[in-house]
PDB file of N, CA and C in Angstrom:
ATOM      1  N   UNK A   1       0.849  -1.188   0.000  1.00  0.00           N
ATOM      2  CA  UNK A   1       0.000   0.000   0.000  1.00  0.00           C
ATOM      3  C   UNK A   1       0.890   1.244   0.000  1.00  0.00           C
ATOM      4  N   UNK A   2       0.785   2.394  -1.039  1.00  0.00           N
ATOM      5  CA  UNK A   2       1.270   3.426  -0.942  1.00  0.00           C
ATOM      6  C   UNK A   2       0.977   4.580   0.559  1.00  0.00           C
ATOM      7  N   UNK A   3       1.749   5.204   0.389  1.00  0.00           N
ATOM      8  CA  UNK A   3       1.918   6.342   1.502  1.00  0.00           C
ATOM      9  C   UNK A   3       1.404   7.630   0.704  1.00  0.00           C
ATOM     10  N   UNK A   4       0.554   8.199   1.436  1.00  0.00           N
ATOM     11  CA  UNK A   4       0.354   9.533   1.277  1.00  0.00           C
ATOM     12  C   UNK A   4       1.536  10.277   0.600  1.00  0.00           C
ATOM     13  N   UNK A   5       2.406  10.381   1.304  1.00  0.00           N
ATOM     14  CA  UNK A   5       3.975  10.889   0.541  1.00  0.00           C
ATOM     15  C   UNK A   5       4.120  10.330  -0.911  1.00  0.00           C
ATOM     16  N   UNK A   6       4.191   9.104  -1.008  1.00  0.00           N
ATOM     17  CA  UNK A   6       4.072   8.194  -2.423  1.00  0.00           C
ATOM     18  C   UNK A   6       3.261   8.580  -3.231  1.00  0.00           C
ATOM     19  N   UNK A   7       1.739   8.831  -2.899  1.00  0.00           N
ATOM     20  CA  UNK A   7       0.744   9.750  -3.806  1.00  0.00           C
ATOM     21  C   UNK A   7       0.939  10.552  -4.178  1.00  0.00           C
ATOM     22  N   UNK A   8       1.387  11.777  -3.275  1.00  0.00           N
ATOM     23  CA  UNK A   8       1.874  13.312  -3.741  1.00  0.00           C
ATOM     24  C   UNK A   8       2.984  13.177  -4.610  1.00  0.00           C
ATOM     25  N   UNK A   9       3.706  12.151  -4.691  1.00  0.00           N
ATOM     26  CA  UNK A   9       5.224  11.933  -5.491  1.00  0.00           C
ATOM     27  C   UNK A   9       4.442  11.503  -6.708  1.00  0.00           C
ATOM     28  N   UNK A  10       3.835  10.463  -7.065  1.00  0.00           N
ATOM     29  CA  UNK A  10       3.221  10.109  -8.295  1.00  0.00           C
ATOM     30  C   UNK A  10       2.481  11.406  -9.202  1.00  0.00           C
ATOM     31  N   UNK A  11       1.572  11.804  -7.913  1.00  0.00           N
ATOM     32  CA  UNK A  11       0.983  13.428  -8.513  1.00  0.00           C
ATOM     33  C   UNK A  11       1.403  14.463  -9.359  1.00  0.00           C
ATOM     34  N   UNK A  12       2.760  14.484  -8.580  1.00  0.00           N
ATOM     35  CA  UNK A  12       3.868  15.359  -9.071  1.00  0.00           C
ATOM     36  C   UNK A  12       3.919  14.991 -10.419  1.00  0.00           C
ATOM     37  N   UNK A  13       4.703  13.993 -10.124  1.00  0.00           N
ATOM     38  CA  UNK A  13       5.383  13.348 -11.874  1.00  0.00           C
ATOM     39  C   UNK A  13       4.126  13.126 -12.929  1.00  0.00           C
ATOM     40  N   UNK A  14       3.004  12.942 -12.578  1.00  0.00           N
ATOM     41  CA  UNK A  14       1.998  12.923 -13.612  1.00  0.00           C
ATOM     42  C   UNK A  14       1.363  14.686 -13.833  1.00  0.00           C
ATOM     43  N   UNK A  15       1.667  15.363 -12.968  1.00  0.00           N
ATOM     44  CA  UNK A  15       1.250  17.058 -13.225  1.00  0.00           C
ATOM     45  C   UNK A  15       1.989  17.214 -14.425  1.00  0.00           C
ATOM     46  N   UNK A  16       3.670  16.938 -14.015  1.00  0.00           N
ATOM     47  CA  UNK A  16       4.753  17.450 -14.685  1.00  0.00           C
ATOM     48  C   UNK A  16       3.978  16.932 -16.220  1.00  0.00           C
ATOM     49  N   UNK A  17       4.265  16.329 -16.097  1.00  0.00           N
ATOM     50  CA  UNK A  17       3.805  15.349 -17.955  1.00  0.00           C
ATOM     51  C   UNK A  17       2.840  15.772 -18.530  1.00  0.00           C
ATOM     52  N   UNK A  18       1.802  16.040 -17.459  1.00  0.00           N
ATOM     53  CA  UNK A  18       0.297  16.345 -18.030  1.00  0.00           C
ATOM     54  C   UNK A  18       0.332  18.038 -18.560  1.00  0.00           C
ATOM     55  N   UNK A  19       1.062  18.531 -17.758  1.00  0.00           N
ATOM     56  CA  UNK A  19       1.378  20.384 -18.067  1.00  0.00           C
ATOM     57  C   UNK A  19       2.390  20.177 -19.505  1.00  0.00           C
ATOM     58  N   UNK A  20       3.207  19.431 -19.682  1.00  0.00           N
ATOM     59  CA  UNK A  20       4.088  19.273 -20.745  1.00  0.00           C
ATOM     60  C   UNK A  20       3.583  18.717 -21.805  1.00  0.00           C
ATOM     61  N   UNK A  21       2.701  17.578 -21.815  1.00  0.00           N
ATOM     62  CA  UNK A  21       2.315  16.643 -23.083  1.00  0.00           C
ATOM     63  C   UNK A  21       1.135  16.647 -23.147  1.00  0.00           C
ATOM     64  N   UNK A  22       0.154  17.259 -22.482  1.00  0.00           N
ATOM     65  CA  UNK A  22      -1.625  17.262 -22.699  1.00  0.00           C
ATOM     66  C   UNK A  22      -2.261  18.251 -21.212  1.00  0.00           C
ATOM     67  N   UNK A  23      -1.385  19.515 -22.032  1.00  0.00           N
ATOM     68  CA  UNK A  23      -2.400  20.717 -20.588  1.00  0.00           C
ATOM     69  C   UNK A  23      -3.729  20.494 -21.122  1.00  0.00           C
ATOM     70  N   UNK A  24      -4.294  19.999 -21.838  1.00  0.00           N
ATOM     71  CA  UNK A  24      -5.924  20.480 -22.233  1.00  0.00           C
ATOM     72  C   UNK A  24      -6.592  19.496 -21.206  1.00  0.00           C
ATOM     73  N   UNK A  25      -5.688  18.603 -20.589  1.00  0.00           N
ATOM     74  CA  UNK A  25      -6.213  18.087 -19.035  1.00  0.00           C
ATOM     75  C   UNK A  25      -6.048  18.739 -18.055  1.00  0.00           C
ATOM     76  N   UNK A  26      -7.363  18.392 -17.594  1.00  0.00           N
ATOM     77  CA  UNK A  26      -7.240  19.444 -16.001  1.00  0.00           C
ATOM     78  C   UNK A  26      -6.478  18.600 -15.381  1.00  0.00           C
ATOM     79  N   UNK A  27      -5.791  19.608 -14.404  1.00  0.00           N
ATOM     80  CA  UNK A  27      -4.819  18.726 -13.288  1.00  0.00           C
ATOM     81  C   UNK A  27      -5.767  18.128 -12.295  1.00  0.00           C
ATOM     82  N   UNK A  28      -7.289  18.634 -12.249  1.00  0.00           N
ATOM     83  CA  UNK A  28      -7.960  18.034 -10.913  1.00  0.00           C
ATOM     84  C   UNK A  28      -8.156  16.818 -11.381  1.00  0.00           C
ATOM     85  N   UNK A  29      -8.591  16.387 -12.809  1.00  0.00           N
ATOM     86  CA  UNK A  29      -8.606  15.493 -13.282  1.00  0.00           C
ATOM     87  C   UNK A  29      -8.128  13.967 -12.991  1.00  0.00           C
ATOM     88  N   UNK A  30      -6.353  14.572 -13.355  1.00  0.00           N
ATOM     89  CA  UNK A  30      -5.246  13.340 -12.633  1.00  0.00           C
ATOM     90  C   UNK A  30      -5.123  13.351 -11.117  1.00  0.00           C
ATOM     91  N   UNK A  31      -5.377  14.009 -10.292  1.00  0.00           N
ATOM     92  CA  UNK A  31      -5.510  14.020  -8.821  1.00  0.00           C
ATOM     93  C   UNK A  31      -6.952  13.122  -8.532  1.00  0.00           C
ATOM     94  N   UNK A  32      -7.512  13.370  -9.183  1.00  0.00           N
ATOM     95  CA  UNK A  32      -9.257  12.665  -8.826  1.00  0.00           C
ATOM     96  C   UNK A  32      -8.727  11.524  -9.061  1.00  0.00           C
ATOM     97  N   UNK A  33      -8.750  11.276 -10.137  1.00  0.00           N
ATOM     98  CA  UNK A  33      -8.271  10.054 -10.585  1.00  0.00           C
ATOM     99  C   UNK A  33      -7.266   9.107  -9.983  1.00  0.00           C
ATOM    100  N   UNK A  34      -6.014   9.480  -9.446  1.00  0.00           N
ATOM    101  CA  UNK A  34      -5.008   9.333  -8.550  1.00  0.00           C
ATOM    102  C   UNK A  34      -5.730   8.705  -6.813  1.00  0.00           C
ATOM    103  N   UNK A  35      -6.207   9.797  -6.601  1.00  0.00           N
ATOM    104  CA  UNK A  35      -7.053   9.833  -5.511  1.00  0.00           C
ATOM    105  C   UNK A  35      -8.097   8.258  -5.446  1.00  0.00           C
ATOM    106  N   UNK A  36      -8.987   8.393  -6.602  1.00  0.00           N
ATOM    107  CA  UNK A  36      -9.899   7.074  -6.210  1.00  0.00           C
ATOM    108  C   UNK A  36      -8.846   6.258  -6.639  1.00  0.00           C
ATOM    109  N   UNK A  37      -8.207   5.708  -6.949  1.00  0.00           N
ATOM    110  CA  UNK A  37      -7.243   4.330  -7.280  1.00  0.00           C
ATOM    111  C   UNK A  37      -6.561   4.249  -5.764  1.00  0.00           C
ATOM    112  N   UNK A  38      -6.258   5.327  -4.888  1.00  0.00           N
ATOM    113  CA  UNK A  38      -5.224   4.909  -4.083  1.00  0.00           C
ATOM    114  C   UNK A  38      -6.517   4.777  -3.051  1.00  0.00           C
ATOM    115  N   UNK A  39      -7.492   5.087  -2.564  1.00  0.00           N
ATOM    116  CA  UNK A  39      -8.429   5.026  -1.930  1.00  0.00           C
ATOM    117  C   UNK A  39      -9.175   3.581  -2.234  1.00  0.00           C
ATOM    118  N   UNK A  40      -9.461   3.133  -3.124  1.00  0.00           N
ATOM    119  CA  UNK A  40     -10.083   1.312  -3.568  1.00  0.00           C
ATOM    120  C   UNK A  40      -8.902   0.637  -4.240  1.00  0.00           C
ATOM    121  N   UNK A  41      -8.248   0.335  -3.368  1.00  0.00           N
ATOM    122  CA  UNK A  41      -6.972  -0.429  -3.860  1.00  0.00           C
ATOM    123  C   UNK A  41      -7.001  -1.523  -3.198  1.00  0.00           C
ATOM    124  N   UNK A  42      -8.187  -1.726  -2.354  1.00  0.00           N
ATOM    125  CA  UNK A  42      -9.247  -3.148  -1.709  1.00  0.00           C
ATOM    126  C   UNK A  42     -10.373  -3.981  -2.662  1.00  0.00           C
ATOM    127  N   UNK A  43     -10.446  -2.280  -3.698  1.00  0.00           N
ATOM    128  CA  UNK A  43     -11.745  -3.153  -4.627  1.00  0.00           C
ATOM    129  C   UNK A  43     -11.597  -2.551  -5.979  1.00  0.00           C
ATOM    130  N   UNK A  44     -10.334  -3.543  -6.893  1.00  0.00           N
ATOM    131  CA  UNK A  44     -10.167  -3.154  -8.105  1.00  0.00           C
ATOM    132  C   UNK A  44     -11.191  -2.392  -8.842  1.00  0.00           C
ATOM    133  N   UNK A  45     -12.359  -3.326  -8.934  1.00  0.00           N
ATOM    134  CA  UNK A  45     -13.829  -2.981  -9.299  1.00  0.00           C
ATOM    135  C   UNK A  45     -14.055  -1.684  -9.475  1.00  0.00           C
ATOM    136  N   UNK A  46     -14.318  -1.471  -8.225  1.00  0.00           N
ATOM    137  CA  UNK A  46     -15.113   0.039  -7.717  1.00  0.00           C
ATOM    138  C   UNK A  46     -13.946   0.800  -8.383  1.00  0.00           C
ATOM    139  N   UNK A  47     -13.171   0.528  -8.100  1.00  0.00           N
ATOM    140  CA  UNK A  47     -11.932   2.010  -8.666  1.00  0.00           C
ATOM    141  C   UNK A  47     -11.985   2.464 -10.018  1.00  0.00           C
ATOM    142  N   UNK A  48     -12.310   0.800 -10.628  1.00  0.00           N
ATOM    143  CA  UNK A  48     -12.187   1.338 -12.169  1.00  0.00           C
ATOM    144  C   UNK A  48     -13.676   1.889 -12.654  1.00  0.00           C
ATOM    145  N   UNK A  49     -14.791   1.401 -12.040  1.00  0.00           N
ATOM    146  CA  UNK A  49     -15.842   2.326 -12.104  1.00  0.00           C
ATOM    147  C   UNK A  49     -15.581   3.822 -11.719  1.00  0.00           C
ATOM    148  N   UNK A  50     -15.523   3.666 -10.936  1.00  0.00           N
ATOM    149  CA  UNK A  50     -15.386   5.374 -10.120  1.00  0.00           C
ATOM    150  C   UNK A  50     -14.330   5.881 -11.438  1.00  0.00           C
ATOM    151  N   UNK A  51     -12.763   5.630 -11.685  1.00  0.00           N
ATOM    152  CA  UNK A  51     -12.620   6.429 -12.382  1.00  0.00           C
ATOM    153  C   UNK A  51     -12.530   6.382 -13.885  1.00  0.00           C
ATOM    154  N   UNK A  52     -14.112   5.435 -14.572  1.00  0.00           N
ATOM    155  CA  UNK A  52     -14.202   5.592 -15.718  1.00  0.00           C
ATOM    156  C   UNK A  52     -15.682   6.877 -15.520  1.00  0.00           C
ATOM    157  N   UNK A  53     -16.158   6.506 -14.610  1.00  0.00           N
ATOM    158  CA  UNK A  53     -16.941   7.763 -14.165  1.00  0.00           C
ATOM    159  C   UNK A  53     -16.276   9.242 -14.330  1.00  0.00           C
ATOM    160  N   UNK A  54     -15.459   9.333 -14.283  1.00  0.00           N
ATOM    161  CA  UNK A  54     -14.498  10.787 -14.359  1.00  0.00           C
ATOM    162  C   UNK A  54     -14.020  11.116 -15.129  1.00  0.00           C
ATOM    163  N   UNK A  55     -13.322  10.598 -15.796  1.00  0.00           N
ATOM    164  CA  UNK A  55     -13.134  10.422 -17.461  1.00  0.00           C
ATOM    165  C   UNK A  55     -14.277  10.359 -18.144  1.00  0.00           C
ATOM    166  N   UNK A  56     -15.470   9.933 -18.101  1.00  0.00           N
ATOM    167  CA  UNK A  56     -16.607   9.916 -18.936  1.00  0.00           C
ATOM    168  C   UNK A  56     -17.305  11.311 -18.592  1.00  0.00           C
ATOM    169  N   UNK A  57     -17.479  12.091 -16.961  1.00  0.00           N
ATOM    170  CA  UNK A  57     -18.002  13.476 -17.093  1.00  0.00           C
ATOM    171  C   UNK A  57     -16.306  14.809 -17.667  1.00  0.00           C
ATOM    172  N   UNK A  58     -15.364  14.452 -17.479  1.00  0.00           N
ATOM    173  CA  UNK A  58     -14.460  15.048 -18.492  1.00  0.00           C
ATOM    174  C   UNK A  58     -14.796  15.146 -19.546  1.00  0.00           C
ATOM    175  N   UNK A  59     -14.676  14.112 -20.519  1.00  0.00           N
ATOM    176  CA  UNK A  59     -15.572  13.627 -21.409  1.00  0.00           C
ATOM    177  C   UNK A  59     -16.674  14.180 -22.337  1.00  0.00           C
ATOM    178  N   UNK A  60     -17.495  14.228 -21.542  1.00  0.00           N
ATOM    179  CA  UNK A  60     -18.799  14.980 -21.727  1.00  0.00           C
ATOM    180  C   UNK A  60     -18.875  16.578 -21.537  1.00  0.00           C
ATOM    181  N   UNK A  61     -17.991  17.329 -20.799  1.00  0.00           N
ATOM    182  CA  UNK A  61     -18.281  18.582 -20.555  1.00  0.00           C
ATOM    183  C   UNK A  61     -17.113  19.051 -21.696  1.00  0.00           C
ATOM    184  N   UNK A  62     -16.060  18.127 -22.083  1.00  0.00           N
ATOM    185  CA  UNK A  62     -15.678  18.520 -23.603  1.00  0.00           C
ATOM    186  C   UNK A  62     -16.572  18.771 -24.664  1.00  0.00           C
ATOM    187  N   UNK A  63     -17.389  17.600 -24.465  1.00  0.00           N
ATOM    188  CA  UNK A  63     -18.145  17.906 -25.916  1.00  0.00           C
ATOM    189  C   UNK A  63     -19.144  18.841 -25.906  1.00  0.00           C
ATOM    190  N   UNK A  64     -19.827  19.326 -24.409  1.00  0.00           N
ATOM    191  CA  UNK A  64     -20.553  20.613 -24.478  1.00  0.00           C
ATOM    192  C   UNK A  64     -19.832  21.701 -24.637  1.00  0.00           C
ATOM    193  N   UNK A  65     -18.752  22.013 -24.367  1.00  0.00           N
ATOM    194  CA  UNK A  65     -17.803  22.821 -25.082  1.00  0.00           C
ATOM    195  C   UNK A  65     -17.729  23.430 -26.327  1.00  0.00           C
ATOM    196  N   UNK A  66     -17.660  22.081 -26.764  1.00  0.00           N
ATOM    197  CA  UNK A  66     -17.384  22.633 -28.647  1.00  0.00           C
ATOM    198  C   UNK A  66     -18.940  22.510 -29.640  1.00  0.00           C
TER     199      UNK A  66
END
């Protein structure tokens, strides 16, 4: 099981990348996302629901966008 410290370190390195190779992602985005995986890391399942849930309202408020 990761450490809080370990999260914020992963965070980091996925901000860095995400500001460099795809800013048109929100950073709350990869933190949400980050967040439910390290939080259901008891119930593969739920995690990957929860964060196809987040990616799918990302998703969607793109395409009301354009």
């Amino acid at each position: 099981m990761k450490t809080n410290v370990e999260v914020e370190e992963l965070i980091s390195v996925l901000e860095k990348l995400r500001a460099e190779q795809h800013p048109e992602i929100p950073s709350k985005l990869i933190r949400d996302i980050v967040e439910v995986e390290f939080e259901r890391t008891d119930d593969r399942a739920q995690a990957r629901k929860e964060t196809k849930r987040l990616i799918d309202e990302f998703l969607k408020s793109v395409d009301e966008e354009v």
